[in-house]
PDB file of N, CA and C in Angstrom:
ATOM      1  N   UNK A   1     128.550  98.952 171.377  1.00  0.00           N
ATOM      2  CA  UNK A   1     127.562  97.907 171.384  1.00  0.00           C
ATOM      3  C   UNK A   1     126.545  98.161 170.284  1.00  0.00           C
ATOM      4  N   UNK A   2     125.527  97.235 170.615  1.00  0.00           N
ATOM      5  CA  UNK A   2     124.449  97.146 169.077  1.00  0.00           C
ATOM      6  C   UNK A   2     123.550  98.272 169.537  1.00  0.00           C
ATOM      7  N   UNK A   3     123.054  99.160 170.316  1.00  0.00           N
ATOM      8  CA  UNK A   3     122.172  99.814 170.710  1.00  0.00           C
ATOM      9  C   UNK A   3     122.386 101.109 169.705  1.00  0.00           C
ATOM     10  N   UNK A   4     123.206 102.018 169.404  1.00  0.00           N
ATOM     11  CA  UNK A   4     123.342 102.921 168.627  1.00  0.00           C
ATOM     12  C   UNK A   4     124.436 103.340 169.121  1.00  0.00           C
ATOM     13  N   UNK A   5     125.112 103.415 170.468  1.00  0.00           N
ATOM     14  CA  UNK A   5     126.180 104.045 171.501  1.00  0.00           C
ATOM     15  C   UNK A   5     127.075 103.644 170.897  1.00  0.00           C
ATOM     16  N   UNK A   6     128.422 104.395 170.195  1.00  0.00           N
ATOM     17  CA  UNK A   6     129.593 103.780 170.206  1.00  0.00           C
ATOM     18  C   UNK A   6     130.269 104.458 171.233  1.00  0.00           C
ATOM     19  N   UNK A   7     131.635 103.661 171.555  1.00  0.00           N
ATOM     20  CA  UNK A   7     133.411 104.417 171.992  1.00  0.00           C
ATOM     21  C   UNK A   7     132.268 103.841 173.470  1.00  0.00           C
ATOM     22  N   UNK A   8     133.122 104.537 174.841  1.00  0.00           N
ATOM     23  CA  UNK A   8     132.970 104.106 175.697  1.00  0.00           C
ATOM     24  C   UNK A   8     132.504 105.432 176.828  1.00  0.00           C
ATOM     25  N   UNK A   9     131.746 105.522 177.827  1.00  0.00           N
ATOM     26  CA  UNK A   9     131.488 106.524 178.692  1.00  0.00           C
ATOM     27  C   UNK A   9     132.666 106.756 179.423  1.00  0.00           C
ATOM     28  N   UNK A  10     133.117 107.517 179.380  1.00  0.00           N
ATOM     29  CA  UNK A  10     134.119 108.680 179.982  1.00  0.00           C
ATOM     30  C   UNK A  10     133.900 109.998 179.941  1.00  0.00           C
ATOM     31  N   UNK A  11     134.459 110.663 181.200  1.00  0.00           N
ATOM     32  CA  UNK A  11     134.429 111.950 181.365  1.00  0.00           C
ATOM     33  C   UNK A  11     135.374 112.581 180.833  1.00  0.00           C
ATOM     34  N   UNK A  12     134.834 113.561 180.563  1.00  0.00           N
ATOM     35  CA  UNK A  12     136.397 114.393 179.306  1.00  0.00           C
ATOM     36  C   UNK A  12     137.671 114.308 180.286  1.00  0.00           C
ATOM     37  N   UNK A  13     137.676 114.477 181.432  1.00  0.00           N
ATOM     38  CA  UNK A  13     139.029 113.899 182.305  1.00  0.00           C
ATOM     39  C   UNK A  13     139.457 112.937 182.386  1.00  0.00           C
ATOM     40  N   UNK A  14     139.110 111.917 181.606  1.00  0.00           N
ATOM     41  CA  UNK A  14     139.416 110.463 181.141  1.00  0.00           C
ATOM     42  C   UNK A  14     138.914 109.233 182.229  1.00  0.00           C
ATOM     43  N   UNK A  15     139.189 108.141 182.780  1.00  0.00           N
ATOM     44  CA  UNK A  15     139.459 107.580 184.139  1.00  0.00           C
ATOM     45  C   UNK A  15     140.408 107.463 184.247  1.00  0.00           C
ATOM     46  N   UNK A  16     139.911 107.502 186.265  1.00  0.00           N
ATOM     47  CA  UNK A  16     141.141 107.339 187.086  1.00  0.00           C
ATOM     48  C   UNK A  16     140.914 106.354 187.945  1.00  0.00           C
ATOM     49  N   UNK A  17     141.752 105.278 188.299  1.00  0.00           N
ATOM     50  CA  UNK A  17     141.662 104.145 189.449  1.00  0.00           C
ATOM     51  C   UNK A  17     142.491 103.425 189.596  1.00  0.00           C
ATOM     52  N   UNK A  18     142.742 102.616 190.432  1.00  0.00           N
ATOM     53  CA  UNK A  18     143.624 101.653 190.678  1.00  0.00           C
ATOM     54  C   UNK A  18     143.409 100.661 190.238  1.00  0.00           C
ATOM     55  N   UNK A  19     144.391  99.852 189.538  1.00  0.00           N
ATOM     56  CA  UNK A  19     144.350  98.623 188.866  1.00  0.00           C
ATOM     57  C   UNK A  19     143.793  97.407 190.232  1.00  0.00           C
ATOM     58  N   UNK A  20     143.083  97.063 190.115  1.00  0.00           N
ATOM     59  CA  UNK A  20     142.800  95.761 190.824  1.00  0.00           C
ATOM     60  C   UNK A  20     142.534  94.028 190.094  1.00  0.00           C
ATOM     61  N   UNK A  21     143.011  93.251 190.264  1.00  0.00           N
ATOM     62  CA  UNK A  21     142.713  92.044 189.599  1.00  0.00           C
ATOM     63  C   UNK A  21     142.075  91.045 190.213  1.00  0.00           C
ATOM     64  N   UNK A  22     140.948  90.773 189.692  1.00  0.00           N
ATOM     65  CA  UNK A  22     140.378  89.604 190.011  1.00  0.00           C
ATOM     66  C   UNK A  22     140.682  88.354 189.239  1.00  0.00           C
ATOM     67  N   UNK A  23     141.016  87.495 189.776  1.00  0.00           N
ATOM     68  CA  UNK A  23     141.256  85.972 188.931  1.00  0.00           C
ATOM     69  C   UNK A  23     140.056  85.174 188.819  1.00  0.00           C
ATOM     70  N   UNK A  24     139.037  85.269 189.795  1.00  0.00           N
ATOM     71  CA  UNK A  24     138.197  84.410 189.750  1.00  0.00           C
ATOM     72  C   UNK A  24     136.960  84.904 190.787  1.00  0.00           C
ATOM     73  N   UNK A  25     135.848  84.044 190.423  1.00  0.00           N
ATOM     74  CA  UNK A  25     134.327  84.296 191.440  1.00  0.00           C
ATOM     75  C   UNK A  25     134.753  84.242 192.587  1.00  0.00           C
ATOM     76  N   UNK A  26     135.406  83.703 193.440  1.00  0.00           N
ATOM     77  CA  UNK A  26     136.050  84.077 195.086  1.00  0.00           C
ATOM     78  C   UNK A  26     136.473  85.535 194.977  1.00  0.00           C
ATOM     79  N   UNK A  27     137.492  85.425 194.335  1.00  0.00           N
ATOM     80  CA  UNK A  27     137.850  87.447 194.212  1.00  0.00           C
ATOM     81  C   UNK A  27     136.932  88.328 194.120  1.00  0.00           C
ATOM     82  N   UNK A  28     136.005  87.570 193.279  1.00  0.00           N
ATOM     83  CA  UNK A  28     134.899  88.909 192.412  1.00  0.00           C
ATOM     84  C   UNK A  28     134.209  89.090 194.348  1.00  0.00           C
ATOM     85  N   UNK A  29     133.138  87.933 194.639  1.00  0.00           N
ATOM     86  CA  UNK A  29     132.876  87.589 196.081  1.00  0.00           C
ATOM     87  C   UNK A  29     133.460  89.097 196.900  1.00  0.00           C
ATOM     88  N   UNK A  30     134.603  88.710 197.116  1.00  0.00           N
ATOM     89  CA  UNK A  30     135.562  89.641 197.832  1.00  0.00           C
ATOM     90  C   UNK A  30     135.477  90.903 197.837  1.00  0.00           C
ATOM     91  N   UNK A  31     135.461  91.511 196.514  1.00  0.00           N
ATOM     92  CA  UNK A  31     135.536  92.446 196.064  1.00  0.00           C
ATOM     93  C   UNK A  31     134.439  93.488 196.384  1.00  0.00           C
ATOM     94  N   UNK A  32     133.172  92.488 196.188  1.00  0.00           N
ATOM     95  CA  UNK A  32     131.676  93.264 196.401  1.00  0.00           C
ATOM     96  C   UNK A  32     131.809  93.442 197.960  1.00  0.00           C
ATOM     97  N   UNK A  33     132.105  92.309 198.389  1.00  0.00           N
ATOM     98  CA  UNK A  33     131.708  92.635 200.370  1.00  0.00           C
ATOM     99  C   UNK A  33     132.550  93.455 201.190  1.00  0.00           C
ATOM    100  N   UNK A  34     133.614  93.612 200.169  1.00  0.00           N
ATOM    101  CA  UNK A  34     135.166  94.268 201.217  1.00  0.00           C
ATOM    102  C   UNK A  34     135.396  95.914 200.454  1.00  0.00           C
ATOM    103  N   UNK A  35     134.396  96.414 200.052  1.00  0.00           N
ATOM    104  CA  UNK A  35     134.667  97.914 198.807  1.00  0.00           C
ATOM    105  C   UNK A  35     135.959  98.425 199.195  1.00  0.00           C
ATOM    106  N   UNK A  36     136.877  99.192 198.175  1.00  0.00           N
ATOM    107  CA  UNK A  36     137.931  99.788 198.573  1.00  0.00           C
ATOM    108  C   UNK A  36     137.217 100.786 198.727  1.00  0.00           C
ATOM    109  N   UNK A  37     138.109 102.756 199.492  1.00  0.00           N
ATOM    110  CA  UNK A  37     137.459 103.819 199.209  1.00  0.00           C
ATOM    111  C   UNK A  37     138.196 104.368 198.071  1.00  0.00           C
ATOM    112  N   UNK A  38     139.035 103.555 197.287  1.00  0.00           N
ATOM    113  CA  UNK A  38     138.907 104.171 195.701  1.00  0.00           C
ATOM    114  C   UNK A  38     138.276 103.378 194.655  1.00  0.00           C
ATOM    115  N   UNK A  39     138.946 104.750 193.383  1.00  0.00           N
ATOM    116  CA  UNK A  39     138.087 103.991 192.539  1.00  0.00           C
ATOM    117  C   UNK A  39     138.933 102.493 191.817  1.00  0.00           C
ATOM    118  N   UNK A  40     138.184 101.793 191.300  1.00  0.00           N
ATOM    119  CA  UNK A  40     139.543 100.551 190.808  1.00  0.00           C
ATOM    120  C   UNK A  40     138.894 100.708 189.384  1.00  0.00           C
ATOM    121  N   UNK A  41     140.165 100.108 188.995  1.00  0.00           N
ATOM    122  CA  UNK A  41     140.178  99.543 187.033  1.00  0.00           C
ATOM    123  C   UNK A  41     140.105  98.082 187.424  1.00  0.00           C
ATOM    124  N   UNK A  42     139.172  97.059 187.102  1.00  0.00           N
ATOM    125  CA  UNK A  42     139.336  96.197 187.141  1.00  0.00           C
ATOM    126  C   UNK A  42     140.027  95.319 186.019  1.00  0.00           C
ATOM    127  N   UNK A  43     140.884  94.929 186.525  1.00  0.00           N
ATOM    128  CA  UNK A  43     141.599  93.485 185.357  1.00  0.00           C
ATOM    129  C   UNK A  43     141.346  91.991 185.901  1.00  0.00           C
ATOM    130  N   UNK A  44     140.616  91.494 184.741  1.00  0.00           N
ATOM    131  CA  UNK A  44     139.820  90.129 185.062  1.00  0.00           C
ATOM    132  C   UNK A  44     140.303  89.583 183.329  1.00  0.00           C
ATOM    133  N   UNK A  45     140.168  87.622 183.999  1.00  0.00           N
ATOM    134  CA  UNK A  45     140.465  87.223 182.616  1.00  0.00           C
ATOM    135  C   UNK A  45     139.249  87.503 181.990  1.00  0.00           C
ATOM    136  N   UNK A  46     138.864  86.640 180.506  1.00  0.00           N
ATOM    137  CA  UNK A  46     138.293  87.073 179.650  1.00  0.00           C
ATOM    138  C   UNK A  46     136.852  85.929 180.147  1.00  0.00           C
ATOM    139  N   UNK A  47     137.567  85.004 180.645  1.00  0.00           N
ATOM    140  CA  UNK A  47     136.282  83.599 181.054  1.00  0.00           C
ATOM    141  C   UNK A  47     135.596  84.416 182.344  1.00  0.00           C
ATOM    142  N   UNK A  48     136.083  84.661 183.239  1.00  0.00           N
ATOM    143  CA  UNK A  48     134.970  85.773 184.368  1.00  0.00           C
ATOM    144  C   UNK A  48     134.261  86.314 183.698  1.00  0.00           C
ATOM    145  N   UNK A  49     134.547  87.236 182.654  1.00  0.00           N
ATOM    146  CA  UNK A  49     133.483  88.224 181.802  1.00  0.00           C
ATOM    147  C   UNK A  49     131.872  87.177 181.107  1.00  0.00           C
ATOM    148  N   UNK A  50     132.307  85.841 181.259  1.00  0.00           N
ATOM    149  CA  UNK A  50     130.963  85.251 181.001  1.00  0.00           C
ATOM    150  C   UNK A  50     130.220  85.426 182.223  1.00  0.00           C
ATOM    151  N   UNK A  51     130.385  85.716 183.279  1.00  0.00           N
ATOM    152  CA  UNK A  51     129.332  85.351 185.122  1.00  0.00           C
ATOM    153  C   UNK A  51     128.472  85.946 184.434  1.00  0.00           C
ATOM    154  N   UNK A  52     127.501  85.441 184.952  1.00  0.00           N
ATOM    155  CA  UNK A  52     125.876  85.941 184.738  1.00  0.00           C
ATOM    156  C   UNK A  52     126.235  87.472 185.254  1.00  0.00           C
ATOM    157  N   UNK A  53     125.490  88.980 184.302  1.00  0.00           N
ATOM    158  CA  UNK A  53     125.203  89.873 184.676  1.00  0.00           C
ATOM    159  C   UNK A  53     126.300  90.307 185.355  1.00  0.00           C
ATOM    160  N   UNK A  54     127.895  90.278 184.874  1.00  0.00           N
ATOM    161  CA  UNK A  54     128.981  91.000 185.429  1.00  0.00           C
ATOM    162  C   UNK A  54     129.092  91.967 185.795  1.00  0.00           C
ATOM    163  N   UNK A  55     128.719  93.084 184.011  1.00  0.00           N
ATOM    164  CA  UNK A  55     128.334  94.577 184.492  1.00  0.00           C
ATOM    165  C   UNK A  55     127.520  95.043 185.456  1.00  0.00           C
ATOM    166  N   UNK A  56     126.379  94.609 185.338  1.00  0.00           N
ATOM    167  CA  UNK A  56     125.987  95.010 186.894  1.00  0.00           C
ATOM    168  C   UNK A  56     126.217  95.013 188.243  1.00  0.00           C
ATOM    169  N   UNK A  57     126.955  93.675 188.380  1.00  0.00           N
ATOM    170  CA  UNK A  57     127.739  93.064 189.556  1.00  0.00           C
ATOM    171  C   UNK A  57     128.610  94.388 190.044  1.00  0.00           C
ATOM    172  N   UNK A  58     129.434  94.678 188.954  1.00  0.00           N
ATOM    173  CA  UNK A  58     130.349  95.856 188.789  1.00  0.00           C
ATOM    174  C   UNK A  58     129.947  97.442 189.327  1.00  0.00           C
ATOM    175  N   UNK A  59     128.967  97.504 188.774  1.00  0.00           N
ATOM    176  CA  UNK A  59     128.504  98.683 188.526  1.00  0.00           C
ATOM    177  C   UNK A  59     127.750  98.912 189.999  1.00  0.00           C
ATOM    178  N   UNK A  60     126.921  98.150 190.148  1.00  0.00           N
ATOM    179  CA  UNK A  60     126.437  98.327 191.715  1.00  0.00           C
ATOM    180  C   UNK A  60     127.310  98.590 192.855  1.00  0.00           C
ATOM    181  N   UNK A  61     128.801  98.373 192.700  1.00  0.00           N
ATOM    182  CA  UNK A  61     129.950  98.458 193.552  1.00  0.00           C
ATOM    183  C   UNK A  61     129.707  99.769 193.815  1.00  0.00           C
ATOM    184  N   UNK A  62     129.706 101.015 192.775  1.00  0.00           N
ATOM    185  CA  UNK A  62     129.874 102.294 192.542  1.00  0.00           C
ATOM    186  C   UNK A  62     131.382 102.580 192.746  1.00  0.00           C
ATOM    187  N   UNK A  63     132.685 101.179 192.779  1.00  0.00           N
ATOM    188  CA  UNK A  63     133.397 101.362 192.723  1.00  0.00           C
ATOM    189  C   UNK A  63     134.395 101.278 191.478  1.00  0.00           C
ATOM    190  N   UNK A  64     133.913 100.944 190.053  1.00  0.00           N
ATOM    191  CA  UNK A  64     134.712 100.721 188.967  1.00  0.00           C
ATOM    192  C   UNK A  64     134.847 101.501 188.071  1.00  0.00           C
ATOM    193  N   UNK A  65     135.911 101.975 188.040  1.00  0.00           N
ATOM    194  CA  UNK A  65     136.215 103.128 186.592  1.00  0.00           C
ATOM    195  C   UNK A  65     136.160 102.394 185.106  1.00  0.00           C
ATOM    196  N   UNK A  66     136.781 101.617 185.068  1.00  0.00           N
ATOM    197  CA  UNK A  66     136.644 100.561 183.862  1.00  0.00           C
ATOM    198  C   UNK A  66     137.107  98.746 184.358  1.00  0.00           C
ATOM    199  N   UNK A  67     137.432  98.361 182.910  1.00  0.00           N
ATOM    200  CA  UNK A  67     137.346  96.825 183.039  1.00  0.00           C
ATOM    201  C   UNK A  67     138.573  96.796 182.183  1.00  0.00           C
ATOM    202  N   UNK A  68     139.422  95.871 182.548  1.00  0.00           N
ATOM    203  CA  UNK A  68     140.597  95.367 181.279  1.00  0.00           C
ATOM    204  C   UNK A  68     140.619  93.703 181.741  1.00  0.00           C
ATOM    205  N   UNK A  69     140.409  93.627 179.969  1.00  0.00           N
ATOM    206  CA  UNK A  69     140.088  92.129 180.137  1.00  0.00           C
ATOM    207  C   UNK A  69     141.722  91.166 179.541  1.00  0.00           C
ATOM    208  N   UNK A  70     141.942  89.885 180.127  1.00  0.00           N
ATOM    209  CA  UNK A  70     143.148  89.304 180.081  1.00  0.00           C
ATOM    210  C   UNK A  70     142.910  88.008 179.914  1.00  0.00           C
ATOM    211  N   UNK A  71     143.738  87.526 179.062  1.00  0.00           N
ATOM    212  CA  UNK A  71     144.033  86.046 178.631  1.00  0.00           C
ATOM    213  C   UNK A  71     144.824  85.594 179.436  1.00  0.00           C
ATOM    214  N   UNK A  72     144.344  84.426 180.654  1.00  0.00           N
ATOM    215  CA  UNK A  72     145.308  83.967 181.498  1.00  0.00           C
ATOM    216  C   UNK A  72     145.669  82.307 180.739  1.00  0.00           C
ATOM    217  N   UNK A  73     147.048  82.160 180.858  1.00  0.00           N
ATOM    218  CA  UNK A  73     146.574  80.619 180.402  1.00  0.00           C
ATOM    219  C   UNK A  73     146.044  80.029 179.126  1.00  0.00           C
ATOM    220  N   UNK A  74     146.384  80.566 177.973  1.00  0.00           N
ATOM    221  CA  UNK A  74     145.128  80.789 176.965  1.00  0.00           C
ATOM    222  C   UNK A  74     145.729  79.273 176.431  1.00  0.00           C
ATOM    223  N   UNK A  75     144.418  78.106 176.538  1.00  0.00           N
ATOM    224  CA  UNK A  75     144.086  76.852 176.000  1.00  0.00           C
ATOM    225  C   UNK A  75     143.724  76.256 175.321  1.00  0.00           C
ATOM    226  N   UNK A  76     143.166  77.603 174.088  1.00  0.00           N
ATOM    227  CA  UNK A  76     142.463  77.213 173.489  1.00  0.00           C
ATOM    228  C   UNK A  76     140.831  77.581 173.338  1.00  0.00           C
ATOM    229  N   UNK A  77     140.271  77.669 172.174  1.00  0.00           N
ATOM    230  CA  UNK A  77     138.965  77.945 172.719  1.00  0.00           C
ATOM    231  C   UNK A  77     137.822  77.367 173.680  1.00  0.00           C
ATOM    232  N   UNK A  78     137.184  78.378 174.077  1.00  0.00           N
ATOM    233  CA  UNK A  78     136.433  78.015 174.775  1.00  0.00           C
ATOM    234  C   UNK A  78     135.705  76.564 175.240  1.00  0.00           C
ATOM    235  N   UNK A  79     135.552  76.066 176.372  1.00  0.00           N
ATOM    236  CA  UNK A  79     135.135  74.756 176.867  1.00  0.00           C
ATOM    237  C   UNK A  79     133.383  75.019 176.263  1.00  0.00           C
ATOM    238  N   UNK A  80     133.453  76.129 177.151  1.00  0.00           N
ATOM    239  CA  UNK A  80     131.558  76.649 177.201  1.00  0.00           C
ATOM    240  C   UNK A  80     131.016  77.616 176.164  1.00  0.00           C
ATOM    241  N   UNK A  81     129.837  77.226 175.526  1.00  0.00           N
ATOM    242  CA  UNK A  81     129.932  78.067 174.454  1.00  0.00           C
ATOM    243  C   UNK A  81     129.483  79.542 175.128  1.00  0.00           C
ATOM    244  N   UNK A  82     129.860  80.348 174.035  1.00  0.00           N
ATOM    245  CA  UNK A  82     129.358  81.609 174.442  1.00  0.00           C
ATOM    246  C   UNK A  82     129.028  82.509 173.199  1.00  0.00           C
ATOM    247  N   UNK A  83     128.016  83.435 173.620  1.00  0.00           N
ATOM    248  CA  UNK A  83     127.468  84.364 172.600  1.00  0.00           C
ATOM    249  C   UNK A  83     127.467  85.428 173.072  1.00  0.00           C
ATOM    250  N   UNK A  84     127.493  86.113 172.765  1.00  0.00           N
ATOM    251  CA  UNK A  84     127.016  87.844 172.951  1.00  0.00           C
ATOM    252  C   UNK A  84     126.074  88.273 172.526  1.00  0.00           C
ATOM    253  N   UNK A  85     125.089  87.766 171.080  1.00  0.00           N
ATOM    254  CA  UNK A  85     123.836  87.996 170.913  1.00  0.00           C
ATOM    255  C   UNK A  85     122.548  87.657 172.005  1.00  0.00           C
ATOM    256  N   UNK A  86     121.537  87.685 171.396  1.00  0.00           N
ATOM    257  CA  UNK A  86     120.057  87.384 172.059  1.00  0.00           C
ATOM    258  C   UNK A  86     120.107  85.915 172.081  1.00  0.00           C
ATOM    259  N   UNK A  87     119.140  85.027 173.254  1.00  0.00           N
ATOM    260  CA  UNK A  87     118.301  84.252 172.774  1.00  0.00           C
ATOM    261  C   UNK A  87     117.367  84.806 171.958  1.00  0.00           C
ATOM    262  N   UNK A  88     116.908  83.825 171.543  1.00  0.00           N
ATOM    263  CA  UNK A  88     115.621  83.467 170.507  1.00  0.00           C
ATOM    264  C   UNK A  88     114.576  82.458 170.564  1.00  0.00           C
ATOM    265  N   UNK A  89     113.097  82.407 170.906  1.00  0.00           N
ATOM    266  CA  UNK A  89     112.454  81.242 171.208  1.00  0.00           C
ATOM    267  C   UNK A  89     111.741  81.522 170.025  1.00  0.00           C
ATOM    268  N   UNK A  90     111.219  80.594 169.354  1.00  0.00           N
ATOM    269  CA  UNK A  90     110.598  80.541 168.112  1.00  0.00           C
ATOM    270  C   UNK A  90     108.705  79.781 168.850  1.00  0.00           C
ATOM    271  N   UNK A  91     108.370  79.850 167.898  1.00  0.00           N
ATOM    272  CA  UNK A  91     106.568  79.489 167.914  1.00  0.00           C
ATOM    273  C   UNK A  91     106.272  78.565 168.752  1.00  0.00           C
ATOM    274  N   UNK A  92     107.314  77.486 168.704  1.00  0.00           N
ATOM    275  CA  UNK A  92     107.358  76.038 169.570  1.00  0.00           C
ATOM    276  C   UNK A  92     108.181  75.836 170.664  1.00  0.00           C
ATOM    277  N   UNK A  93     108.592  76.988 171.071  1.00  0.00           N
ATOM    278  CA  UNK A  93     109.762  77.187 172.095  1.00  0.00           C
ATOM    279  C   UNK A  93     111.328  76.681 172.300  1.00  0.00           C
ATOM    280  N   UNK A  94     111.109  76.396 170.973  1.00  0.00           N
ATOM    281  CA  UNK A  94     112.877  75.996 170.501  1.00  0.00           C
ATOM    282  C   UNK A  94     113.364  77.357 170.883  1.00  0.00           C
ATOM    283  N   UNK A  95     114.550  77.232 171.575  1.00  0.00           N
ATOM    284  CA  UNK A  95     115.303  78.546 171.906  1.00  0.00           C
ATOM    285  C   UNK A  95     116.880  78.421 171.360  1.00  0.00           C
ATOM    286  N   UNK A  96     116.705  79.486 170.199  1.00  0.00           N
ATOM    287  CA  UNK A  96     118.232  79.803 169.118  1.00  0.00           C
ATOM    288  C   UNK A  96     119.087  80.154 170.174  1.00  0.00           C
ATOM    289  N   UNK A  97     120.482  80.039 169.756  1.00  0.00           N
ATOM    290  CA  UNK A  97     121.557  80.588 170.657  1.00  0.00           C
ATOM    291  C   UNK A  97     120.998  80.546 172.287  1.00  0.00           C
ATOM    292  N   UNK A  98     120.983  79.435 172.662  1.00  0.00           N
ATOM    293  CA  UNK A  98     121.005  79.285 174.402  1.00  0.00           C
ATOM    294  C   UNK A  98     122.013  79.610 174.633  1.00  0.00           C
ATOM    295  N   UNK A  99     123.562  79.948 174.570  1.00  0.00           N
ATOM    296  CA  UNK A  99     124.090  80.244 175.699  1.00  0.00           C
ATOM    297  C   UNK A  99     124.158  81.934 175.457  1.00  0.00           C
ATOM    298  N   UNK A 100     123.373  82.407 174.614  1.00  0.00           N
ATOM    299  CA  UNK A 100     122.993  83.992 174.461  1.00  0.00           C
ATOM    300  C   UNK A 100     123.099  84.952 175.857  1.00  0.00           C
ATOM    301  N   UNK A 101     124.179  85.978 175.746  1.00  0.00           N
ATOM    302  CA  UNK A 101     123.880  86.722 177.070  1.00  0.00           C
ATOM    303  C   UNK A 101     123.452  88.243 176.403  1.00  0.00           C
ATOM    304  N   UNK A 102     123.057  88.182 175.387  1.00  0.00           N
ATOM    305  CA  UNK A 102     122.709  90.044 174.893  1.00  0.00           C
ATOM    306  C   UNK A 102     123.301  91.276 175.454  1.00  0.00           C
ATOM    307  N   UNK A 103     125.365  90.820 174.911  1.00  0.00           N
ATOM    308  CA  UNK A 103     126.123  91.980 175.884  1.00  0.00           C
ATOM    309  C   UNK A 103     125.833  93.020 174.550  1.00  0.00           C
ATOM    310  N   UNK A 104     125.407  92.460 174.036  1.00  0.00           N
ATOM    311  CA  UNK A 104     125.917  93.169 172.591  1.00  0.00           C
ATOM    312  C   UNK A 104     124.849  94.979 172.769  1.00  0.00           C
ATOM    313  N   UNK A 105     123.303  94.102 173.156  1.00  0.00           N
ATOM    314  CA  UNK A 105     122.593  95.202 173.488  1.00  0.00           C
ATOM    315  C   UNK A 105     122.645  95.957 174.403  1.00  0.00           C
ATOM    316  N   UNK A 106     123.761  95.914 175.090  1.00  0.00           N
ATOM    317  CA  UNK A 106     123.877  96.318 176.950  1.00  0.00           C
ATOM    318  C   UNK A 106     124.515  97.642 177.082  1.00  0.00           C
ATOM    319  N   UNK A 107     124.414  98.770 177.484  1.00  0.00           N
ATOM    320  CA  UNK A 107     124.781 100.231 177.447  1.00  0.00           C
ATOM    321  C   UNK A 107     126.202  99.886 178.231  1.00  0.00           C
ATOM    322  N   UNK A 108     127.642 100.061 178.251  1.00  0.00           N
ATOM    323  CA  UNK A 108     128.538 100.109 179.721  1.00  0.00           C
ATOM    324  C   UNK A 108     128.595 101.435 180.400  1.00  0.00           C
ATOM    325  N   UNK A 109     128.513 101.011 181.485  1.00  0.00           N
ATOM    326  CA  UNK A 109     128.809 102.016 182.129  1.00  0.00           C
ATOM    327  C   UNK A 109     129.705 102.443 182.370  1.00  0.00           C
ATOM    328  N   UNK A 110     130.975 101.673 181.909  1.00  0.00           N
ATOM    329  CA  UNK A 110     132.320 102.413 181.762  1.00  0.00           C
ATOM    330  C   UNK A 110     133.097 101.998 181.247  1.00  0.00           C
ATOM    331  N   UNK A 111     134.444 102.326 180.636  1.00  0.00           N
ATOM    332  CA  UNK A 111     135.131 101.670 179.293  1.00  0.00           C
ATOM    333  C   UNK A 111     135.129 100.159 179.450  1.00  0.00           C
ATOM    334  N   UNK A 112     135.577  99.077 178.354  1.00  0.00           N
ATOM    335  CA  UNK A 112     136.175  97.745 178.851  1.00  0.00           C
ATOM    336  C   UNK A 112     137.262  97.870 177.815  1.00  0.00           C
TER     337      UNK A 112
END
């Protein structure tokens, strides 16, 4: 990411977990209220990875070793725009890049 951190947090023993897949916000839902007692790799398409504040979603589990992201269906680009930079509000409150989610500045807490 843009912060200075490259490569991804891992323990010199690499990760370990079970592949789990979520297809969609019902799954994700699921996932948080029903914890496995291992750890999971999550595999999610690439459009979930827009939900507001995923990583955290994730990370609060204390159940995810990493993330692998997947093209289900691929249609074409995106319906919804998306950014990975900042918003930006300027003097008059015009705000640059609205659909801005600032993953770019975001530490992971574990590979994707």
């Amino acid at each position: 990411n843009r912060d200075g951190q490259y490569g991804c947090r891992t323990s010199r023993n690499g990760v370990i977990g079970i592949l789990h897949l979520i297809k969609d916000e019902e799954e994700l839902n699921h996932f948080q209220s029903n914890l496995p007692t291992d750890n999971r790799i999550i595999v999610m398409p690439v459009t979930l990875f827009t939900y507001p504040d995923i990583i955290s979603v994730l990370q609060k589990t204390g159940k995810v070793s990493g993330i692998i992201l997947i093209e289900i269906d691929y249609a074409g680009p995106p319906s919804q725009p998306f950014s990975t930079n900042t918003q930006l509000k300027d003097s008059k409150g015009f705000t640059w890049n609205p659909p801005g989610n600032a993953l770019f500045y975001r530490s992971m807490p574990f590979p994707i």
